[in-house]
C-alpha atoms as a PDB file:
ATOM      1  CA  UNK A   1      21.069 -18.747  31.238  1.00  0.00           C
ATOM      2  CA  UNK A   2      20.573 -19.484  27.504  1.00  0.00           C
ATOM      3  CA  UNK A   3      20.498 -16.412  25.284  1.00  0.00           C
ATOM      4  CA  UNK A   4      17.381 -16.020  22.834  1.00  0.00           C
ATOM      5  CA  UNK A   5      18.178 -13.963  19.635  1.00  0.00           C
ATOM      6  CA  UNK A   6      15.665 -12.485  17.657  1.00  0.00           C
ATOM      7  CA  UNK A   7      15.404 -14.182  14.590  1.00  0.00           C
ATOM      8  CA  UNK A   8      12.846 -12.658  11.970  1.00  0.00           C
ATOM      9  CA  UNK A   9      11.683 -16.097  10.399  1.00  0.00           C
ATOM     10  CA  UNK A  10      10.730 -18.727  11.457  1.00  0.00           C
ATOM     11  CA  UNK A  11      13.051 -22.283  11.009  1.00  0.00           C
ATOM     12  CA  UNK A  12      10.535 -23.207   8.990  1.00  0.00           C
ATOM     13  CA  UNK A  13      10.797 -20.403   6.438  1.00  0.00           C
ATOM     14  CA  UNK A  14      13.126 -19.043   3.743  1.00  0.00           C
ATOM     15  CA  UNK A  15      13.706 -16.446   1.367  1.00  0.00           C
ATOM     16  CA  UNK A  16      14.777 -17.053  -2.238  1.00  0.00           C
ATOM     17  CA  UNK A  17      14.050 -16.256  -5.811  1.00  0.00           C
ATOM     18  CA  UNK A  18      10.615 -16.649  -6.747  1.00  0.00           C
ATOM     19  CA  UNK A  19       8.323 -17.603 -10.048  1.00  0.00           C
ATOM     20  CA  UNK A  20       5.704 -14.877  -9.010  1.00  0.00           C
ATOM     21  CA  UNK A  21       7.558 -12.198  -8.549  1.00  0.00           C
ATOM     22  CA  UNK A  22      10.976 -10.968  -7.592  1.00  0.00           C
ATOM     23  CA  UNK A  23      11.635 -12.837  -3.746  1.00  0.00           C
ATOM     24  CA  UNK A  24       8.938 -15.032  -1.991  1.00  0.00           C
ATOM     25  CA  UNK A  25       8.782 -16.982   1.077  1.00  0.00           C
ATOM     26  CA  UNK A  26       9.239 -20.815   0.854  1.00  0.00           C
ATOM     27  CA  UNK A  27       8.995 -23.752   3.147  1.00  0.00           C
ATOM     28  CA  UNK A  28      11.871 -25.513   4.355  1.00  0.00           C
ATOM     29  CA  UNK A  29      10.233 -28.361   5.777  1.00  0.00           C
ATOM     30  CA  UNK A  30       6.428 -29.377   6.222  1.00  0.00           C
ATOM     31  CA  UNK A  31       3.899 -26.965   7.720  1.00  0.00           C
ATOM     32  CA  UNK A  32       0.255 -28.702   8.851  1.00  0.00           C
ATOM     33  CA  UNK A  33      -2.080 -26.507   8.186  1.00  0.00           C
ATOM     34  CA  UNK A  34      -3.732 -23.894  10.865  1.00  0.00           C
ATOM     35  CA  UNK A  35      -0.144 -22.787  11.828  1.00  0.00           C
ATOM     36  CA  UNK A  36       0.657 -19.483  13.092  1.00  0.00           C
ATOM     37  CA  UNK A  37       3.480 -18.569  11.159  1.00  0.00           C
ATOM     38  CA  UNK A  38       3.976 -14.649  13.203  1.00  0.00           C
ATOM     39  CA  UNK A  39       3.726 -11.468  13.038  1.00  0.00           C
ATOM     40  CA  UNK A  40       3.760  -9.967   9.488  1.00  0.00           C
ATOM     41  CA  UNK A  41       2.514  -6.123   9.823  1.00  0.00           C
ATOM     42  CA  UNK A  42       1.980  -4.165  12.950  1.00  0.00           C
ATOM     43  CA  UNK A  43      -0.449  -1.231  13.407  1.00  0.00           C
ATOM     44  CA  UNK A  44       1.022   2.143  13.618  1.00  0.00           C
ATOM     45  CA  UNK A  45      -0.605   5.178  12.086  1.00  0.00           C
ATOM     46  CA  UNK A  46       2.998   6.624  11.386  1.00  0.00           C
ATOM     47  CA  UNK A  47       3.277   4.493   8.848  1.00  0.00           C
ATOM     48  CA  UNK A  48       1.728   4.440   5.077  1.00  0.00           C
ATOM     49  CA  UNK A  49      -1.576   2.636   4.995  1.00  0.00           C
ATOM     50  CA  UNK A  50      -0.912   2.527   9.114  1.00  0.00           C
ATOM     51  CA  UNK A  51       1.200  -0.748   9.587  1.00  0.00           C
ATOM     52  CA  UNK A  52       4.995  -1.609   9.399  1.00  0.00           C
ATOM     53  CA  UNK A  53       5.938  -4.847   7.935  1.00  0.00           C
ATOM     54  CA  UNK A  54       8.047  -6.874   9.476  1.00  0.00           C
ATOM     55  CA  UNK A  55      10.633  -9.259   7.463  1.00  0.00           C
ATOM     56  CA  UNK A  56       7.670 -11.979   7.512  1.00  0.00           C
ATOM     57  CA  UNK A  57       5.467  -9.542   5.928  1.00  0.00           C
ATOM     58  CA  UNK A  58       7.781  -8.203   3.436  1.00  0.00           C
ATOM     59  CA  UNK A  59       8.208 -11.354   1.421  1.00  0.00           C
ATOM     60  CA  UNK A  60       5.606 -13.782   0.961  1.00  0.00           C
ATOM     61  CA  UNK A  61       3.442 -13.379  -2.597  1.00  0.00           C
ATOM     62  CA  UNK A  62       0.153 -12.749  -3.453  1.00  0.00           C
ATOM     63  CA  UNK A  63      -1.942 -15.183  -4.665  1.00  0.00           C
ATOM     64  CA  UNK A  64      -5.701 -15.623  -6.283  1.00  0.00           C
ATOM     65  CA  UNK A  65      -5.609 -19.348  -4.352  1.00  0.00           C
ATOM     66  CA  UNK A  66      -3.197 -18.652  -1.245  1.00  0.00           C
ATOM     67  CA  UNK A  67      -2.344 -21.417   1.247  1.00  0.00           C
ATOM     68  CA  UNK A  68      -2.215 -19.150   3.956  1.00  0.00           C
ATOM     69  CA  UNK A  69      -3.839 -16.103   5.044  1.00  0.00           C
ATOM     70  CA  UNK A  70      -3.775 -12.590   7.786  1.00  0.00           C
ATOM     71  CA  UNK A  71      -5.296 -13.038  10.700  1.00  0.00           C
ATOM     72  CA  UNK A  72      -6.071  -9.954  13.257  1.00  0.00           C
ATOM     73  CA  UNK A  73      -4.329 -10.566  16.647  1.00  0.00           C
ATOM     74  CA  UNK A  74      -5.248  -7.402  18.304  1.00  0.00           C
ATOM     75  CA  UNK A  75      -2.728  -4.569  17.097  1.00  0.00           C
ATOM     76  CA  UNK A  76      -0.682  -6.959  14.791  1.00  0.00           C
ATOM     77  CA  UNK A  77      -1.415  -9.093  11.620  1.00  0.00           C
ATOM     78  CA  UNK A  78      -0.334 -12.420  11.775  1.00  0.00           C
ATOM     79  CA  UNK A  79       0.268 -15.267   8.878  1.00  0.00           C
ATOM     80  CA  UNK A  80      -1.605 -18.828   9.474  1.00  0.00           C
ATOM     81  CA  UNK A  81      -1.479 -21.522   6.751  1.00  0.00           C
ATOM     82  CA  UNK A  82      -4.698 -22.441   5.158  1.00  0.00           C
ATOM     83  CA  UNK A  83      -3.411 -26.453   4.578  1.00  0.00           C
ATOM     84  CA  UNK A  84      -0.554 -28.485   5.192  1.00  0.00           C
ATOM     85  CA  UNK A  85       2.269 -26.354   3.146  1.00  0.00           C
ATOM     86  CA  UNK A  86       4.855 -29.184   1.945  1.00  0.00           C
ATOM     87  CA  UNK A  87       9.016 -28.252   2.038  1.00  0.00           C
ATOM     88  CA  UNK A  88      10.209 -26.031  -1.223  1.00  0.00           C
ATOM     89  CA  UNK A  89       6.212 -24.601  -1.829  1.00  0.00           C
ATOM     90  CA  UNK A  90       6.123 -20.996  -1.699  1.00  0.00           C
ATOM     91  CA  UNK A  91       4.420 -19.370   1.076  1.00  0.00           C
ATOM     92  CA  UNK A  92       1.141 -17.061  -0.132  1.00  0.00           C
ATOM     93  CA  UNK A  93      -1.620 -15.033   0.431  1.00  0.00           C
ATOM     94  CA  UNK A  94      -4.353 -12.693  -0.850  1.00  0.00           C
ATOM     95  CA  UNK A  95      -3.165  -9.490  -0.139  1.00  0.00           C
ATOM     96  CA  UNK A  96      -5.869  -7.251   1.802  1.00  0.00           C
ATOM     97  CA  UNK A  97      -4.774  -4.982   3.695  1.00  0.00           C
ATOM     98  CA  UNK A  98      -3.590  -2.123   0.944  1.00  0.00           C
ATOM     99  CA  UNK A  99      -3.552  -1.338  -2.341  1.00  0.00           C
ATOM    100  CA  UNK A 100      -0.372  -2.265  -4.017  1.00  0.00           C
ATOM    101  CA  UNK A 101      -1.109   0.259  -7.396  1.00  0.00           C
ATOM    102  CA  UNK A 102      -1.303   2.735  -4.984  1.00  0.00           C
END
């Protein structure tokens, strides 16, 4: 029996110094478009502004023109690119779901 380990990105993603600000999320190889990329926050009320982040969620940038976006899949938010994401772009998205001046 083959062991699964958890890994908290994808293959597809990586973490490295970004132009926006501090670290980002970036592509390691072609994404098409509509691709769930996981689970970036889950709903917990014991939390501030009631979600954890997980790794996923705790790296990618806002942008004014993301390519990809939160979706609601029940209890969890999940990232899904908005177009085909080419290798070495950096992943974004319009943050929503709290106020960062907070």
């Amino acid at each position: 029996m083959k062991r699964e380990y958890y890994k908290p990105l994808p293959k597809s993603l990586t973490i490295k110094k970004s132009n926006i600000e501090g670290l980002g999320l970036f592509a390691t190889e072609d994404i098409e478009a509509n691709t769930d990329l996981g689970i970036t926050h889950i709903r917990d009320e014991r939390f501030v502004d009631d979600y954890i982040r997980t790794p996923l969620g705790g790296f990618y940038n806002h942008s004014e023109e993301p390519n990809c976006e939160n979706i609601n899949v029940g209890s969890h938010l999940h990232l899904r690119t908005l177009k085909k994401i080419n290798a070495g772009d950096e992943i974004t998205a319009k943050y929503i779901l709290y106020n960062p001046t907070k």
